[in-house]
Protein backbone atom coordinates (compact mmCIF):
# COMPACT_ATOMS: atom_id res chain seq x y z
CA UNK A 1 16.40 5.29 -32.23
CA UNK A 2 17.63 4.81 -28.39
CA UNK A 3 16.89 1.50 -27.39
CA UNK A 4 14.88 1.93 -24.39
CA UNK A 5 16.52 -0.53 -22.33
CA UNK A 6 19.64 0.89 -22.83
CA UNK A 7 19.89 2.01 -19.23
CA UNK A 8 19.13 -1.69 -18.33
CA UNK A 9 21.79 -3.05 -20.60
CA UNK A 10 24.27 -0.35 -19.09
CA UNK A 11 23.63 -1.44 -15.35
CA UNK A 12 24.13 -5.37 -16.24
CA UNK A 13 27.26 -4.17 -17.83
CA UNK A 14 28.83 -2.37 -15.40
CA UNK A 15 27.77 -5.19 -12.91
CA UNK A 16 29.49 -7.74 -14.68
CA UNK A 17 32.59 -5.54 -14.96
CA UNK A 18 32.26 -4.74 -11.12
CA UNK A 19 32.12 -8.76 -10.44
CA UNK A 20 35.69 -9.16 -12.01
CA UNK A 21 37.26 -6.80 -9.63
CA UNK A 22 40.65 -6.44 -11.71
CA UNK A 23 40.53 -6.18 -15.62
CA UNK A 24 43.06 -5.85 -18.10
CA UNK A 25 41.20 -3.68 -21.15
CA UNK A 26 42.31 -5.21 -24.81
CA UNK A 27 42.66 -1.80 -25.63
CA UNK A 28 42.60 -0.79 -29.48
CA UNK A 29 41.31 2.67 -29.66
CA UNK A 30 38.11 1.79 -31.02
CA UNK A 31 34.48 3.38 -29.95
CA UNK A 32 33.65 -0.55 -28.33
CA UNK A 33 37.47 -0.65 -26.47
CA UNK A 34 37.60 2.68 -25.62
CA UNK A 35 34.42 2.89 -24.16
CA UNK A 36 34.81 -0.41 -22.25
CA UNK A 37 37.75 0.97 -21.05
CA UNK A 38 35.91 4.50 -19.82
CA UNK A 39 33.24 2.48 -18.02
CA UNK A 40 35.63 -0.20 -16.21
CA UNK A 41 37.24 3.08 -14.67
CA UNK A 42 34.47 4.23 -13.34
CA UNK A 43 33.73 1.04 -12.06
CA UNK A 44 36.67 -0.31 -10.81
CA UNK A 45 39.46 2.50 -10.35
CA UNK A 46 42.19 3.52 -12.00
CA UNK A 47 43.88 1.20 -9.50
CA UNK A 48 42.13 -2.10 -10.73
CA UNK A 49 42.29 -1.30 -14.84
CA UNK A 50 45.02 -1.22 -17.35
CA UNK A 51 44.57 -0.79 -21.03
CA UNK A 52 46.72 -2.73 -22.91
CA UNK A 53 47.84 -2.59 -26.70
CA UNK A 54 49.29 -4.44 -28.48
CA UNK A 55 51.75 -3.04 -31.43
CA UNK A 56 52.69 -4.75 -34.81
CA UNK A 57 53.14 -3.87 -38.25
CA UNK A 58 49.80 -4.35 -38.36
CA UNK A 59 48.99 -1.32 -36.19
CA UNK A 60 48.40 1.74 -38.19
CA UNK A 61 50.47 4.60 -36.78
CA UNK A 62 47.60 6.67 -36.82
CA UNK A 63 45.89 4.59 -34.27
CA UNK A 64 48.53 3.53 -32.13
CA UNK A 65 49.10 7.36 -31.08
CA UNK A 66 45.42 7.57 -31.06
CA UNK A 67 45.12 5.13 -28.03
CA UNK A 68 48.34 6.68 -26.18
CA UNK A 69 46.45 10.15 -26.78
CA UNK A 70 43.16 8.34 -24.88
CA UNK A 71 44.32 6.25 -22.55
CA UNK A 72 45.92 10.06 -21.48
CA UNK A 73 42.43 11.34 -21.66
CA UNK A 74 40.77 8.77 -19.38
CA UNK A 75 43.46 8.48 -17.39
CA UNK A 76 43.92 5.09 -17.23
CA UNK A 77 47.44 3.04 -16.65
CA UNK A 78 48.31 2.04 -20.45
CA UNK A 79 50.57 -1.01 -21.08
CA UNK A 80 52.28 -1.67 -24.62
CA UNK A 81 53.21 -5.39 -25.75
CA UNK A 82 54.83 -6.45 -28.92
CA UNK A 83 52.54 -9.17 -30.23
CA UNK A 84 54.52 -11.13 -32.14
CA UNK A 85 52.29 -12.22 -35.01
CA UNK A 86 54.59 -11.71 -37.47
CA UNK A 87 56.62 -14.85 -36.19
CA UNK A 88 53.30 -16.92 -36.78
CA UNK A 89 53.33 -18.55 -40.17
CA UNK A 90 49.43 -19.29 -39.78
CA UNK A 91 48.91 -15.90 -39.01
CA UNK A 92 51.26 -14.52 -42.34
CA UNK A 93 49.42 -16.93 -44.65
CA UNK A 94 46.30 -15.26 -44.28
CA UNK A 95 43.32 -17.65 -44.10
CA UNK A 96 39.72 -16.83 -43.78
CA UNK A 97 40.58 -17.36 -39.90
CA UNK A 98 43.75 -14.81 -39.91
CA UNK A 99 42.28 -12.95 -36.88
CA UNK A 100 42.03 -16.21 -34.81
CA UNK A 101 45.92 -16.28 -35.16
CA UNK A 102 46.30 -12.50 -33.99
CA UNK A 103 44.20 -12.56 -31.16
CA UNK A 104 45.89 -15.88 -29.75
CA UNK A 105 49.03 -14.28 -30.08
CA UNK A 106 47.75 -10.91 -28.27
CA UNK A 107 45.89 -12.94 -24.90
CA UNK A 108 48.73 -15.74 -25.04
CA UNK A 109 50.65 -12.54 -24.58
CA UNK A 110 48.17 -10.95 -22.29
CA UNK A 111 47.89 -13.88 -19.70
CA UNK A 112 51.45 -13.88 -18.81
CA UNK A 113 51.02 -10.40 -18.28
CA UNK A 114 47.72 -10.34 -16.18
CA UNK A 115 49.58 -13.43 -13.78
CA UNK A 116 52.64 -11.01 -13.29
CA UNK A 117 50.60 -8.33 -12.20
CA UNK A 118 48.02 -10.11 -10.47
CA UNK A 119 45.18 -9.08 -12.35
CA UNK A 120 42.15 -11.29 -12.15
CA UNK A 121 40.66 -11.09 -15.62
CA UNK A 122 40.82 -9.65 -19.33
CA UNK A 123 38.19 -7.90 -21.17
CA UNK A 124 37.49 -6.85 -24.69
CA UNK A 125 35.54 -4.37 -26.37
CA UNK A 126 33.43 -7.16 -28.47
CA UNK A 127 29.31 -5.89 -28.97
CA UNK A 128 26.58 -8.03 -29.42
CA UNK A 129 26.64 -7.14 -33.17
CA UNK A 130 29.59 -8.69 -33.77
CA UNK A 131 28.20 -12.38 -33.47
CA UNK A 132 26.50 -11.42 -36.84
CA UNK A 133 29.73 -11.34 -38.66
CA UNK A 134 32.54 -13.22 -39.46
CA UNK A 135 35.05 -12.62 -36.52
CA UNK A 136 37.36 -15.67 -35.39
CA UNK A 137 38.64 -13.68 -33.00
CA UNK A 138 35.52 -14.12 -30.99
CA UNK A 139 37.10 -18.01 -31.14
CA UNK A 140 40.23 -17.04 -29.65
CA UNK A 141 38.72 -14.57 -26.95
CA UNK A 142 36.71 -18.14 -25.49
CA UNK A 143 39.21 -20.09 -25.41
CA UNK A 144 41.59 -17.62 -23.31
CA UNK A 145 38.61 -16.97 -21.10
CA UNK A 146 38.35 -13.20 -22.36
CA UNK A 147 35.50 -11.41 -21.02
CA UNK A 148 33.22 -9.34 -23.44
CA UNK A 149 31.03 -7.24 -21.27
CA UNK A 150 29.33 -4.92 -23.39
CA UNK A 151 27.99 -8.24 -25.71
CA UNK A 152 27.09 -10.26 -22.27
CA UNK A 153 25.16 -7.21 -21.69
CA UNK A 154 23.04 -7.37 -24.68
CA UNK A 155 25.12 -3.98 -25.94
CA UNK A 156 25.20 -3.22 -29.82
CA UNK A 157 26.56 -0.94 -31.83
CA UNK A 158 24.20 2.04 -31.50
CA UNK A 159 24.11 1.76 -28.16
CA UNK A 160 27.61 2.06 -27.04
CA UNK A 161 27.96 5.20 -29.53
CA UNK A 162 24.44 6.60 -27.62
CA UNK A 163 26.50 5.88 -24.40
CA UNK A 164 30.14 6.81 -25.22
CA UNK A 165 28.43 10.32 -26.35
CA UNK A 166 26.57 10.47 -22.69
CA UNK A 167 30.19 9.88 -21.08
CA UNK A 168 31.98 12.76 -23.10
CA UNK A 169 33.99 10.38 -25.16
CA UNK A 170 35.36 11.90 -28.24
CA UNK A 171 35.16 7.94 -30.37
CA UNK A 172 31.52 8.09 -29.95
CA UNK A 173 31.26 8.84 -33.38
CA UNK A 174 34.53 7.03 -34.61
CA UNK A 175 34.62 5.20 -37.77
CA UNK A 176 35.35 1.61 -37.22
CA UNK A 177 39.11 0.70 -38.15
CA UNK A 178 40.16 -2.88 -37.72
CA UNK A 179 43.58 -3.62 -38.42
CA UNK A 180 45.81 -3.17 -41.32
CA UNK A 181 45.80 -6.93 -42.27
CA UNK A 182 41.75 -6.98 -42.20
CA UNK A 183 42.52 -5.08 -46.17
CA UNK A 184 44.49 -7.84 -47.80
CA UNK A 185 42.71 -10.27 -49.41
CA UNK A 186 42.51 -14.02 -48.17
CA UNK A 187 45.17 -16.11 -49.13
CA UNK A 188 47.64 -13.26 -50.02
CA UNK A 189 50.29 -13.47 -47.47
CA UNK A 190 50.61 -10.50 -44.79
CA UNK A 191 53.85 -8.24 -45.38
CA UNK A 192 54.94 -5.15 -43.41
CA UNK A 193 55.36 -4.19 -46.90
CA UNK A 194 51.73 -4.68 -47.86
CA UNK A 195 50.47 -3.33 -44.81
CA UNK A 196 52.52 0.36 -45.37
CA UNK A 197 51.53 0.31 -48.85
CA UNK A 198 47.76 -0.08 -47.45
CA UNK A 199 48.43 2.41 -44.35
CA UNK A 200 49.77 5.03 -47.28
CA UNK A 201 47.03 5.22 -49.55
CA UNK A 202 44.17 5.54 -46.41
CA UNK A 203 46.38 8.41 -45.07
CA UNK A 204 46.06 10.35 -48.68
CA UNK A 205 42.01 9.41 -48.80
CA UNK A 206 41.72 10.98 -45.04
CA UNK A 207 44.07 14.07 -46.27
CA UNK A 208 41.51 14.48 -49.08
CA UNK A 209 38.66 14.54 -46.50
CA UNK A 210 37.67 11.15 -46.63
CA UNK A 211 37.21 10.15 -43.07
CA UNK A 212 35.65 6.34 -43.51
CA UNK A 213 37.41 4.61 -46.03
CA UNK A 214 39.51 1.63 -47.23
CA UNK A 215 42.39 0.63 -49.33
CA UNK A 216 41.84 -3.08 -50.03
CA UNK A 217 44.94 -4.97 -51.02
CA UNK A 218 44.34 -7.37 -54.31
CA UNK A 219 48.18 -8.39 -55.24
CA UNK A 220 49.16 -5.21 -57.62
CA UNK A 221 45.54 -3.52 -57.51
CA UNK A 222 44.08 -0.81 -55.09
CA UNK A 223 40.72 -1.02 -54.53
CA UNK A 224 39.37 1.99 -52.76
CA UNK A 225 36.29 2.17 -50.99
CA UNK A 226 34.49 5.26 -50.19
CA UNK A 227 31.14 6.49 -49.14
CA UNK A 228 28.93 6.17 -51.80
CA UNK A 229 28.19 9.65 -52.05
CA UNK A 230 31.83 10.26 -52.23
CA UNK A 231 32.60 7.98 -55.27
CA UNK A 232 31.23 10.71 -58.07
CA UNK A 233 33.91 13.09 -56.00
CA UNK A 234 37.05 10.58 -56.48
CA UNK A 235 35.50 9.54 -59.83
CA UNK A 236 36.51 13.49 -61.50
CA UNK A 237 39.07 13.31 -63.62
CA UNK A 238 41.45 15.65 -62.12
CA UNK A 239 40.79 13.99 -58.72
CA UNK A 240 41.16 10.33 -60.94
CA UNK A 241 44.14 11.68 -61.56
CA UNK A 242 45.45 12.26 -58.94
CA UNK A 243 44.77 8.96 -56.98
CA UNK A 244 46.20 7.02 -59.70
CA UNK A 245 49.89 9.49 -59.12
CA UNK A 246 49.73 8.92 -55.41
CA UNK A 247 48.92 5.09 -55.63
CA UNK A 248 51.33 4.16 -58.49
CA UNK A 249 53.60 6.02 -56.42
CA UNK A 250 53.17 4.08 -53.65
CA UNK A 251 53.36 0.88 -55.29
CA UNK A 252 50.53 -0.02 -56.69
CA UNK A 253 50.11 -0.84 -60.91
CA UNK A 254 46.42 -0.99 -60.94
CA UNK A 255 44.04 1.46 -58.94
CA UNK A 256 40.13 0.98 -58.85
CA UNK A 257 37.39 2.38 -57.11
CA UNK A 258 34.64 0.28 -55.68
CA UNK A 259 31.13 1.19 -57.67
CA UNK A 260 29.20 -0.66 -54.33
CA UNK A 261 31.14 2.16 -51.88
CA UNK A 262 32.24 1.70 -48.26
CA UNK A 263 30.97 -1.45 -46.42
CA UNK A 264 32.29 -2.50 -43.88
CA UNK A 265 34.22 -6.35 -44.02
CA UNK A 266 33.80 -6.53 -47.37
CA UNK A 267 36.89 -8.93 -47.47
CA UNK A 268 34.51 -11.02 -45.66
CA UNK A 269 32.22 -11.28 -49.10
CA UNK A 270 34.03 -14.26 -49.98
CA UNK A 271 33.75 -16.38 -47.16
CA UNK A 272 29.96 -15.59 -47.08
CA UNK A 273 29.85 -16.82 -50.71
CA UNK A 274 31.92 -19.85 -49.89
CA UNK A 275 28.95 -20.47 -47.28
CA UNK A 276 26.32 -20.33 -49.69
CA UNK A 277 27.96 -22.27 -52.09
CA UNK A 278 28.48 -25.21 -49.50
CA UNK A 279 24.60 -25.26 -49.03
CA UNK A 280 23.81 -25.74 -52.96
C-alpha cells in the first residue's frame, strides 16, 4: 500500500536536504543511504555531495564494492575513510550499545573531513522506522549533529523502496545488511576473525540462492537464519549436509538452523527481554 502522502513526505525531504546546501552522504550501500544519496544529487549537485564510506573489518567485501559500483552509477564524488573502530576497546567488547561506539568513530572521523573540505553538514540514511528499534547509533548521529532527512520527513521503510523504484535505483528492493559485527552476540568480543568466519558462511547461503539471510555468531555455534519458507530447503539431509562441511570448515563446531527463520535484529531479542524483565 503507497502511502498517499508520500509525494508530501518526498517534497519536505528534499527541502530539508536543499536547506543544508553542502552534505556529506554516510554512505553504506543500503536502499535508505543509497537513496538519500540519489535524491541529495538531484537536489544539490554533484558539486555540493560526497558519499562517504567508511571501511573496517567490519565491512563485508561484498558491500564495500557494492557502494564503489553505485556511487559509479549515480555519479556522485565517493570518499573512503578507515574508521578505526577496531582501536576502540568499547567498541571490541561488544555491549548492547556496540553501534554507538562505531558510529562515533565514523562522524568523529567524518567532521574533520567535512571542515577540510568545507562542507556544511552530514547526512544519514536513518527512516522513521528505525526509532522503533534498538539503534544507538541514532545516539551518536545527535550528538555529532548528523542530519537524517528521510526520518525528519516522516519517510519509512516502504516508502523509500516505493521511491528508490520511481528513481531507477537498482537497491529498491535490497535486503537490509547491517554490518558484520550486528551477527555476534552481545558480550562476545568483535574479532576480524569472527567477522570473516561470519562474512564466509553468508557468502555460501547467497551461492546457494539464499539472498536474505544471516550467520549469527554464538562462540563455536552457527546459527543460520533463513526465510522461513527456505528452512524445509536447508533442513534436507543432503543440503544438512552440506552446511555442516562448509561451516565446520570454516570454523565453526556446532551449526544450527533457526526454526523462527529470518528476522531481522534478532540479536536485539535480548535486550528487548532485558527490558521486560526490568518492568516485572
Amino acid at each position: 500500500m503507497i502511502d498517499p502522502n508520500l509525494d508530501e513526505k518526498f517534497e519536505r525531504m528534499k527541502g530539508i536536504i536543499g536547506s543544508l546546501e553542502h552534505v556529506a552522504v554516510a554512505f553504506s550501500a543500503g536502499v535508505d543511504s543509497t537513496f538519500v544519496l540519489k535524491v541529495a544529487l538531484d537536489v544539490l549537485g554533484r558539486e555540493n555531495v560526497t558519499a562517504v564510506t567508511g571501511k573496517s573489518d567490519s565491512l563485508a567485501t561484498a558491500e564495500f564494492e557494492e557502494a564503489i559500483r553505485l556511487t559509479e552509477l549515480v555519479g556522485a564524488e565517493h570518499v573512503i575513510i578507515d574508521t578505526g573502530e577496531f582501536d576502540n576497546a568499547d567498541y571490541l567488547a561488544n555491549p548492547t550499545n556496540r553501534c554507538y561506539f562505531c558510529k562515533t568513530t565514523l562522524y568523529e572521523h567524518m567532521a574533520g573531513f567535512i571542515t577540510e573540505r568545507g562542507i556544511k553538514a552530514v547526512i544519514n540514511g536513518i527512516n522513521a522506522d528505525d526509532a522503533s528499534d534498538w539503534r544507538p547509533g541514532i545516539q551518536a548521529a545527535t550528538e555529532h549533529n548528523v542530519h537524517a532527512p528521510a526520518a525528519e520527513a516522516g519517510m519509512t521503510k516502504d516508502d523509500i523502496r516505493v521511491l528508490s523504484k520511481r528513481l531507477g535505483l537498482p537497491t529498491f528492493d535490497k535486503p537490509a545488511s547491517p554490518c558484520l559485527s550486528s551477527r555476534v552476540q552481545y558480550g562476545e568480543s568483535i574479532t576480524p576473525e569472527k567477522l570473516r568466519m561470519v562474512e564466509s558462511g553468508e557468502a555460501f547461503l547467497h551461492e546457494m540462492g539464499i539472498r536474505e539471510c544471516r550467520v549469527r555468531h554464538h562462540n563455536a555455534l552457527a546459527r543460520i537464519e533463513v526465510p522461513a519458507d527456505q528452512v524445509a530447503r536447508l533442513a534436507e539431509p543432503a543440503v544438512r549436509a552440506r552446511l555442516d562441511e562448509r561451516f565446520r570448515e570454516i570454523g565453526y563446531k556446532y551449526v544450527t538452523l533457526d526454526l523462527r527463520g529470518f528476522r531481522s535484529g534478532s540479536m536485539n531479542e535480548v535486550v528487548a527481554f532485558g527490558r521486560r524483565q526490568q518492568h516485572l
